[in-house]
Structure formats: structure tokens, C-alpha cells
PDB file of N, CA and C in Angstrom:
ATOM      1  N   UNK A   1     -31.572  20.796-156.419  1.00  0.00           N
ATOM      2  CA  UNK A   1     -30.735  21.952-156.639  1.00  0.00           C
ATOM      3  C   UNK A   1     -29.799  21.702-157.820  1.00  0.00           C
ATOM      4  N   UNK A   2     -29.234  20.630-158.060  1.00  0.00           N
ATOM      5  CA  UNK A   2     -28.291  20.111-158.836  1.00  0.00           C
ATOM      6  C   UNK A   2     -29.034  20.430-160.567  1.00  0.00           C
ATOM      7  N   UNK A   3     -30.239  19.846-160.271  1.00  0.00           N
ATOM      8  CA  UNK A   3     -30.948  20.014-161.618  1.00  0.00           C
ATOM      9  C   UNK A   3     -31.025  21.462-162.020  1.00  0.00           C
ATOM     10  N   UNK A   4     -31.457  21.980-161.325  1.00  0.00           N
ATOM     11  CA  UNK A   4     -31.758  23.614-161.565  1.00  0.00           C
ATOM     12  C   UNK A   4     -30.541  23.929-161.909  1.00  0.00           C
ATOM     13  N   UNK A   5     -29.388  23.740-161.255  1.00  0.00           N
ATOM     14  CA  UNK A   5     -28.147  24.636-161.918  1.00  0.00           C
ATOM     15  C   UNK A   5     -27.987  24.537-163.361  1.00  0.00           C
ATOM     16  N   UNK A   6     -28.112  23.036-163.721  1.00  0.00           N
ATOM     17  CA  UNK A   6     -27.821  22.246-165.186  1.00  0.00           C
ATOM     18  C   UNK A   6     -28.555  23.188-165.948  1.00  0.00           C
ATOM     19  N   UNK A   7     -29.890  22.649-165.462  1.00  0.00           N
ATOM     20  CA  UNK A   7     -30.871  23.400-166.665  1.00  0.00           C
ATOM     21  C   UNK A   7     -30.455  24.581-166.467  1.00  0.00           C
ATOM     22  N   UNK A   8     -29.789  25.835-165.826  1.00  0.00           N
ATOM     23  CA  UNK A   8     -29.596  27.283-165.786  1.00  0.00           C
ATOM     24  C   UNK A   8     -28.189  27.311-166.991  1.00  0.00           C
ATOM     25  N   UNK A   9     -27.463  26.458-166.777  1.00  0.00           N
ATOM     26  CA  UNK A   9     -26.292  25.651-167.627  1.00  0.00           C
ATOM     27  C   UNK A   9     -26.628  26.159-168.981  1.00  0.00           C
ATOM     28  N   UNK A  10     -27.709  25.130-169.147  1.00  0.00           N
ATOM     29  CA  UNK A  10     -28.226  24.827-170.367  1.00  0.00           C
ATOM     30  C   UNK A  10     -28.854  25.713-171.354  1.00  0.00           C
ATOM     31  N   UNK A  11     -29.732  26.692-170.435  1.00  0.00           N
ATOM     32  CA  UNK A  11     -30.366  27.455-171.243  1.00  0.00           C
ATOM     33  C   UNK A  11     -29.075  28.684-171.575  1.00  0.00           C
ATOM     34  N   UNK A  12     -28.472  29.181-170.696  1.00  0.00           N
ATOM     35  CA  UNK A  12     -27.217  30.221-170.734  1.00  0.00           C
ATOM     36  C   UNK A  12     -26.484  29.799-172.305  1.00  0.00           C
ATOM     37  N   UNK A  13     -26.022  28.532-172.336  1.00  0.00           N
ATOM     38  CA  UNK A  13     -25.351  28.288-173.566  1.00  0.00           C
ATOM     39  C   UNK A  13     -26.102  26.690-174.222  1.00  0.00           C
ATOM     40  N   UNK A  14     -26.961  27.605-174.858  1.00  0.00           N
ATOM     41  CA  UNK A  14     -28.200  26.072-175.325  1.00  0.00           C
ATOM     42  C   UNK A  14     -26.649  25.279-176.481  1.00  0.00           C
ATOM     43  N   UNK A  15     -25.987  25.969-177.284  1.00  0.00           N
ATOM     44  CA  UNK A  15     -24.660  25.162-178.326  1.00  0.00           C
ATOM     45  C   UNK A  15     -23.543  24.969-177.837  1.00  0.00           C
ATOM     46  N   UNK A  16     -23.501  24.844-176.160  1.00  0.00           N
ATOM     47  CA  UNK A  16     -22.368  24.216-175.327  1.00  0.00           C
ATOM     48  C   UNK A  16     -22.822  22.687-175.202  1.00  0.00           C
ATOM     49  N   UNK A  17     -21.364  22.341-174.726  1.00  0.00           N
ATOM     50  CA  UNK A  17     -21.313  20.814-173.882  1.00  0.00           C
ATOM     51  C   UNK A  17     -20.996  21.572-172.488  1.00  0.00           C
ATOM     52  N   UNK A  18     -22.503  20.678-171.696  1.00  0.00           N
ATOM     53  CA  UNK A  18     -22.279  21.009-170.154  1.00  0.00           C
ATOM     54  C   UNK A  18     -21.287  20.226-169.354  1.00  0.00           C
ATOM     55  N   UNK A  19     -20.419  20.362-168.835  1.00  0.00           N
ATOM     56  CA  UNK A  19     -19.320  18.718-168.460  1.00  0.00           C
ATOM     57  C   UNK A  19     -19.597  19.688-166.944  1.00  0.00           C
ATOM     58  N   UNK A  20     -20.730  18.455-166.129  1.00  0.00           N
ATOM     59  CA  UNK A  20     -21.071  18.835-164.608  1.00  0.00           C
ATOM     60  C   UNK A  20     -20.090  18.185-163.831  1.00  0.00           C
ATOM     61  N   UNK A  21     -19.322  18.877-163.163  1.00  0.00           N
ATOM     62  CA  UNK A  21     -18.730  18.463-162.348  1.00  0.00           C
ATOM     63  C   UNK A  21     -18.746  18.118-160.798  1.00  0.00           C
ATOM     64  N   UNK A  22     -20.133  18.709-160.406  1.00  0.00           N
ATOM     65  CA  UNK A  22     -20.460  18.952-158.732  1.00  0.00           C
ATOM     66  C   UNK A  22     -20.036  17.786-158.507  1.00  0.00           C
ATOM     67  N   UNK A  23     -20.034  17.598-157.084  1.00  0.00           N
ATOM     68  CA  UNK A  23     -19.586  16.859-156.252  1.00  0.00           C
ATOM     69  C   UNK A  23     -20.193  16.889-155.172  1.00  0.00           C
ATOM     70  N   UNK A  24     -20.629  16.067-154.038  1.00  0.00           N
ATOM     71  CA  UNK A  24     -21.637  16.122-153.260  1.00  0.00           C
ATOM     72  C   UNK A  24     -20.551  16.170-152.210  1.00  0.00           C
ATOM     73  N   UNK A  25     -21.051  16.921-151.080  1.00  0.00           N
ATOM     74  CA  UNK A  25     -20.597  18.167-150.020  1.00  0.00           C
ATOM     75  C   UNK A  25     -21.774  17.969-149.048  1.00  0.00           C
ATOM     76  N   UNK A  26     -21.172  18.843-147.439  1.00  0.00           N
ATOM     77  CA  UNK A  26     -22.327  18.997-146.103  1.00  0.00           C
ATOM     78  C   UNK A  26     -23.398  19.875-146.470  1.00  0.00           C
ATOM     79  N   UNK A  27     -24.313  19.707-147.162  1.00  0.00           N
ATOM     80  CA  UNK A  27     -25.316  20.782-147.381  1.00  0.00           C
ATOM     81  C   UNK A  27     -24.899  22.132-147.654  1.00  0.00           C
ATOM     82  N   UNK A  28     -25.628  22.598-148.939  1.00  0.00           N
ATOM     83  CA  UNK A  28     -25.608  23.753-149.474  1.00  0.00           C
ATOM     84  C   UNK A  28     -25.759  25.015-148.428  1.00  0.00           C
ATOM     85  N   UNK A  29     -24.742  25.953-148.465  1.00  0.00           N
ATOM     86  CA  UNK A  29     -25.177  26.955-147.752  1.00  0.00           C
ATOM     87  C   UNK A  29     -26.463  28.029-148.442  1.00  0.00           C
ATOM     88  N   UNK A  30     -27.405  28.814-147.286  1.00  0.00           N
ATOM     89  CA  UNK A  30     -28.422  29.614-147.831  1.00  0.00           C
ATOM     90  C   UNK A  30     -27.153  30.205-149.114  1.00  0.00           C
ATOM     91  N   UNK A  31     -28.049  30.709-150.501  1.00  0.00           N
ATOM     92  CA  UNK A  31     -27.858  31.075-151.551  1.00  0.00           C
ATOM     93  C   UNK A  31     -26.849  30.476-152.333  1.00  0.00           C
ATOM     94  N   UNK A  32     -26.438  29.384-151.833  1.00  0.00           N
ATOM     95  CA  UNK A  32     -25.663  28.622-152.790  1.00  0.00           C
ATOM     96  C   UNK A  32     -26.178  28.807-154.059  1.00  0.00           C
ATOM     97  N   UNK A  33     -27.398  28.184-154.767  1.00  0.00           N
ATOM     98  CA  UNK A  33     -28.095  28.016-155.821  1.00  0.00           C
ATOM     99  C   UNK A  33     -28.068  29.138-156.477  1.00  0.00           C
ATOM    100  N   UNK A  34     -28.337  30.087-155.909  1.00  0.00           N
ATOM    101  CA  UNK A  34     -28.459  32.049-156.864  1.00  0.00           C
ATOM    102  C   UNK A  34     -27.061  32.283-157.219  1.00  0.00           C
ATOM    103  N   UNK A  35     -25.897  31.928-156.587  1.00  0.00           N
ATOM    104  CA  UNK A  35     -24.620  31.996-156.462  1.00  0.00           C
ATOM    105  C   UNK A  35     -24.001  31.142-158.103  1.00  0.00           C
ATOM    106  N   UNK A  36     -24.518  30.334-157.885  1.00  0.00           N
ATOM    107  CA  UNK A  36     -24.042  28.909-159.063  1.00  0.00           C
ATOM    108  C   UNK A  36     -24.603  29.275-160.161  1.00  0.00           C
ATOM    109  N   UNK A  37     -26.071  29.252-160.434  1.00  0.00           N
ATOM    110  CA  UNK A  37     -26.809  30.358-161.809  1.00  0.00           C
ATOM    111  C   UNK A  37     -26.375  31.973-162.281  1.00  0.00           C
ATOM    112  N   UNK A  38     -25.812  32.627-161.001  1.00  0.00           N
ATOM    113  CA  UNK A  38     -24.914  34.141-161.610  1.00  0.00           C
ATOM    114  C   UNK A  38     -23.574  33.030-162.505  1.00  0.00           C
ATOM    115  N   UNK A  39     -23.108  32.794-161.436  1.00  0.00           N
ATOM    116  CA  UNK A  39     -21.802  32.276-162.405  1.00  0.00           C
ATOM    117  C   UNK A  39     -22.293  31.712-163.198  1.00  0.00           C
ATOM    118  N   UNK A  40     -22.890  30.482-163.807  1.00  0.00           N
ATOM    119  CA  UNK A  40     -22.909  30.024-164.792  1.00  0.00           C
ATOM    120  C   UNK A  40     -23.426  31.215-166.077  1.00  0.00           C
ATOM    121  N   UNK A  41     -24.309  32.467-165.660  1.00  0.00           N
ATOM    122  CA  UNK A  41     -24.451  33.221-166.488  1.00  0.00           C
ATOM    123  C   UNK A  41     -23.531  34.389-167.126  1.00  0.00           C
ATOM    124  N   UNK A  42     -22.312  34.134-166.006  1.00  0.00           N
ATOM    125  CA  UNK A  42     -21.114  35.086-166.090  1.00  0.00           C
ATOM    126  C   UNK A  42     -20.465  34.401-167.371  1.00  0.00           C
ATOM    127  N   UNK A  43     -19.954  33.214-167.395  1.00  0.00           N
ATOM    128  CA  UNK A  43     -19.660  32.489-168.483  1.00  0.00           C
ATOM    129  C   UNK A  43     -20.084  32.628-169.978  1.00  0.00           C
ATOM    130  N   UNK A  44     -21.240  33.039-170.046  1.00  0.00           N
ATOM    131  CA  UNK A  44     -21.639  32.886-171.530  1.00  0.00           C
ATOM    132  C   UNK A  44     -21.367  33.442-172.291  1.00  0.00           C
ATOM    133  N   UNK A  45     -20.391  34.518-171.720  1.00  0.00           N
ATOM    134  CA  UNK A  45     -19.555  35.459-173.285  1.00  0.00           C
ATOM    135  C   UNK A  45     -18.250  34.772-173.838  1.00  0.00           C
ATOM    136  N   UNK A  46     -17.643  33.826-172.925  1.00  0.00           N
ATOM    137  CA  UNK A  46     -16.508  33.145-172.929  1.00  0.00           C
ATOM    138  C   UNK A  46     -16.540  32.105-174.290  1.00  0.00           C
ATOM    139  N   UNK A  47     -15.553  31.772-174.661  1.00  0.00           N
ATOM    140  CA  UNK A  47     -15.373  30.949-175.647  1.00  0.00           C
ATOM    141  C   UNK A  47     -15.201  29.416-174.503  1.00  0.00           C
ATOM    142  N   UNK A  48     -14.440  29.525-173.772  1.00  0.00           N
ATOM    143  CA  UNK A  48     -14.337  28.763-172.742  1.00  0.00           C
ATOM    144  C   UNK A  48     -14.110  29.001-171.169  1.00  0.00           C
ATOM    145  N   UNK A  49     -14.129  28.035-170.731  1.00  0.00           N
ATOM    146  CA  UNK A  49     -14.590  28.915-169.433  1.00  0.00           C
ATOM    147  C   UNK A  49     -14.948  28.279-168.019  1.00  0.00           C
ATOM    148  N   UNK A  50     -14.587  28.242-166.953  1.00  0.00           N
ATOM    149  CA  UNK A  50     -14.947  27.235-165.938  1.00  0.00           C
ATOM    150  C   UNK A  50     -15.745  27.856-164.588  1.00  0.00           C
ATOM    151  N   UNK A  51     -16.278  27.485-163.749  1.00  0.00           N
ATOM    152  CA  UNK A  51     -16.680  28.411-162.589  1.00  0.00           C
ATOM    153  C   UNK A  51     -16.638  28.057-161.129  1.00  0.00           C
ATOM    154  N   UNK A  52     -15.815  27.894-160.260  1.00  0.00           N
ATOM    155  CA  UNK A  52     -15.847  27.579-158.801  1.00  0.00           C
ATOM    156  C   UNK A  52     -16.463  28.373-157.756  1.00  0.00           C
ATOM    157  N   UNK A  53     -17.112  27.785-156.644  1.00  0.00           N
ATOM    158  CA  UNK A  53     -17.863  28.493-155.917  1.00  0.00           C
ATOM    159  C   UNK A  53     -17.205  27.627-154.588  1.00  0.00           C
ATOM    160  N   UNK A  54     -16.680  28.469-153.517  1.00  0.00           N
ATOM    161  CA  UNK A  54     -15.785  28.263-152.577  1.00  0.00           C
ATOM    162  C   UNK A  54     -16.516  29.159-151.477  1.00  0.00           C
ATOM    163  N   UNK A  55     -17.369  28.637-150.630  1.00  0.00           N
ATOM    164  CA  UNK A  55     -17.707  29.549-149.403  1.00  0.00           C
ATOM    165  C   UNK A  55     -18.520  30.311-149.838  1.00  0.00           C
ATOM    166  N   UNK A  56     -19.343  30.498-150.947  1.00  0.00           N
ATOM    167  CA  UNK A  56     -20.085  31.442-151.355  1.00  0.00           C
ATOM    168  C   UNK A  56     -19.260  32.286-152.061  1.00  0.00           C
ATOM    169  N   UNK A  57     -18.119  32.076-152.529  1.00  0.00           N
ATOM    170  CA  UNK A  57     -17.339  32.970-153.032  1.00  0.00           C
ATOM    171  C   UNK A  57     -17.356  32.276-154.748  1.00  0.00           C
ATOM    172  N   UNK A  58     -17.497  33.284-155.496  1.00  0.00           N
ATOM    173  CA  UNK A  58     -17.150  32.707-156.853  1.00  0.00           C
ATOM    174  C   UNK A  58     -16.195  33.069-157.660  1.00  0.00           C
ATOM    175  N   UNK A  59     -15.366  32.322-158.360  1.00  0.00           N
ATOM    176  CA  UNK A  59     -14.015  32.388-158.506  1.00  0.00           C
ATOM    177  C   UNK A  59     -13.811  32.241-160.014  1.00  0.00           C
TER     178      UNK A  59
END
């Protein structure tokens, strides 16, 4: 799962630096992963920009 986000990371802003921060946690809740790739795609208009995901909530 971790990989997939990166690479979703990556392709969103191919002339960014990705600085991954996850942190390993009790198992992903269902749709974590679809949750983490919207946000990271919410980001890409930003000059800068960060994204937290709290309960399925994205912040």
C-alpha cells in the first residue's frame, strides 16, 4: 500500500521532492489507500503543500 501511494505521489507531481512521511499504524482501514491518492492529487495545484488523513478523514 505504502508503494502505491508514493508512486500516486510521484506521478501527481513528477518535478516535486516526495518527503514520505507514513508511519506504521494498526492496519489500514477499508479505503484508506483511495483516501491517500485523492489527497495526494488534491495537492498538485499547490506550490506547497502537506496532506493528513485522520480516521478516514482528510485534512
Amino acid at each position: 500500500m505504502r508503494a502505491e501511494i508514493v508512486s500516486a505521489a510521484k506521478a501527481a507531481a513528477p518535478n516535486s521532492t516526495i518527503d514520505d512521511q507514513m508511519t506504521l499504524a494498526r492496519g489500514a482501514s477499508d479505503g484508506f489507500s483511495d483516501i491517500a491518492k485523492f489527497s495526494v492529487g488534491e495537492l498538485t495545484g499547490l506550490a506547497s503543500g502537506t496532506a493528513s488523513i485522520l480516521m478516514l478523514t482528510f485534512r
